[in-house]
C-alpha atoms as a PDB file:
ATOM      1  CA  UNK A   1      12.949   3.321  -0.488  1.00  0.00           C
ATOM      2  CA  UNK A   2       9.830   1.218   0.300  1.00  0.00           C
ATOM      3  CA  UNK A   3       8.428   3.964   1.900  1.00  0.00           C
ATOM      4  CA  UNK A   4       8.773   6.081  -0.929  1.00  0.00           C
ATOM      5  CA  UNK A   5       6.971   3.313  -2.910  1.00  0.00           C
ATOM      6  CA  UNK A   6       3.795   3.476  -0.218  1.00  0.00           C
ATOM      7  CA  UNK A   7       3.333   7.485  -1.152  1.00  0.00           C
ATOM      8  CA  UNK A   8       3.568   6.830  -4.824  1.00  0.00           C
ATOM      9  CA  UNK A   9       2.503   3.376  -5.473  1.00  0.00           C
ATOM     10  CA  UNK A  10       1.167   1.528  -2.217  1.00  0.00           C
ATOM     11  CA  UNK A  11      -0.050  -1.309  -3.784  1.00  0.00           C
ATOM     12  CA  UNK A  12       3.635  -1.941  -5.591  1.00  0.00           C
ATOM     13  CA  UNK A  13       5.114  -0.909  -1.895  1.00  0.00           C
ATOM     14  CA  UNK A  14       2.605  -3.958  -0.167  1.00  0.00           C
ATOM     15  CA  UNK A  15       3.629  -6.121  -2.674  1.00  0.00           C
ATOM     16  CA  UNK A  16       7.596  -5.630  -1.981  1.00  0.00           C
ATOM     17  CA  UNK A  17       7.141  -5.826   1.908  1.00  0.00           C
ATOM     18  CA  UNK A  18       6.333  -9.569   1.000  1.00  0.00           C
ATOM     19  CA  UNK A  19       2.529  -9.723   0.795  1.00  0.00           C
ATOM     20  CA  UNK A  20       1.195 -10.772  -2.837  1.00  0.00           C
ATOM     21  CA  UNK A  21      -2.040 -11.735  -2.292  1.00  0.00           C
ATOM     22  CA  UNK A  22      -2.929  -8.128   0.135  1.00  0.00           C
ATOM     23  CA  UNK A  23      -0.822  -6.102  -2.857  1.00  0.00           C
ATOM     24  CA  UNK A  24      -3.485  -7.835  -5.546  1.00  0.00           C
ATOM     25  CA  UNK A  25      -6.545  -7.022  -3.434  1.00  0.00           C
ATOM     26  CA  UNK A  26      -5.628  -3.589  -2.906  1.00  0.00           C
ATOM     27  CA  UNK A  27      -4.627  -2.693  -6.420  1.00  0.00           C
ATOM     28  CA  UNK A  28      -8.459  -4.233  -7.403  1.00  0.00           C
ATOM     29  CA  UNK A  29      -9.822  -1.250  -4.564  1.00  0.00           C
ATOM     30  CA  UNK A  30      -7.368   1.462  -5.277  1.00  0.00           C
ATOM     31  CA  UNK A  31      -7.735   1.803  -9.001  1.00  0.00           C
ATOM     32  CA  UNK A  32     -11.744   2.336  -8.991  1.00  0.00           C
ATOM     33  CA  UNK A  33     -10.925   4.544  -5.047  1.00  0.00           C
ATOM     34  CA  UNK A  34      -8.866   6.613  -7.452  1.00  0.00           C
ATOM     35  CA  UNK A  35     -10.867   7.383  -9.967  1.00  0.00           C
ATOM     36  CA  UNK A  36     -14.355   7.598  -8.091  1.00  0.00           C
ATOM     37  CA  UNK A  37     -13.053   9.637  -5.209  1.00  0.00           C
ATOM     38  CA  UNK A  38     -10.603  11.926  -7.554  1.00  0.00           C
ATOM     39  CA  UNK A  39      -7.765  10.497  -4.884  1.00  0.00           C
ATOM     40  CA  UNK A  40      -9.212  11.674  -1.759  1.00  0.00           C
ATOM     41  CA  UNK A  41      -8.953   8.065  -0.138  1.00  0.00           C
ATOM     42  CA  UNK A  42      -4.845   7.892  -1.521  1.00  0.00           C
ATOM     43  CA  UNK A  43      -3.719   8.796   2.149  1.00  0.00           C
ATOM     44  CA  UNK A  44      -5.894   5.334   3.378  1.00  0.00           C
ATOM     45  CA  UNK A  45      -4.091   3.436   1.097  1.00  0.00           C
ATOM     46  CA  UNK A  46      -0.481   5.200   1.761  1.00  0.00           C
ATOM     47  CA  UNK A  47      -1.180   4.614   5.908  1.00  0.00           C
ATOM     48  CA  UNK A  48      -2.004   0.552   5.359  1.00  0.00           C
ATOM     49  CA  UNK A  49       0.935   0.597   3.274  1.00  0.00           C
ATOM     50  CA  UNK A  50       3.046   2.117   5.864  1.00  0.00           C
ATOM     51  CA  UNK A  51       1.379   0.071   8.276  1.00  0.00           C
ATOM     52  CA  UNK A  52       2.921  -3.192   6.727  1.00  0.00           C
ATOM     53  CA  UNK A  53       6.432  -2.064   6.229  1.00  0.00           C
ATOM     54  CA  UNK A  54       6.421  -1.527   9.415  1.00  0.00           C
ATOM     55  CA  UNK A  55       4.807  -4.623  10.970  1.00  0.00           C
ATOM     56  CA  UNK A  56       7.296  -6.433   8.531  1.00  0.00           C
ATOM     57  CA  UNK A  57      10.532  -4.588   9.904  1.00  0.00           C
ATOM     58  CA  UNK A  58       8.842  -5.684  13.770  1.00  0.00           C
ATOM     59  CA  UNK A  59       8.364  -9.419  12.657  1.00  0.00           C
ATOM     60  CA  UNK A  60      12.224  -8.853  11.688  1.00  0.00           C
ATOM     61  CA  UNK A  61      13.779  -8.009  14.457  1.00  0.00           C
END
């Protein structure tokens, strides 16, 4: 489910995998990404996302 979260919403998806501070910062750079770049740097955003639901399910186990 998180993962759907990181294609939609990464910020929301960082801040679930249990890092509040990195969720903040990249909701402050995604918003103005968004609009300035008409979404062409979404997938950068979606991959660090991805990135940290993963490192967080390695830490896990």
């Amino acid at each position: 489910m998180n993962y759907l979260f990181a294609i939609l919403l990464p910020p929301l998806s960082i801040l679930l995998a249990g890092r509040p501070i990195l969720a903040i910062v990249t909701f402050l750079i995604w918003i103005p990404a968004l609009i300035f770049s008409g979404g062409l740097t979404h997938p950068m955003f979606i991959l660090l996302a991805w990135f940290i639901i993963f490192e967080g399910r390695n830490k896990r186990a």
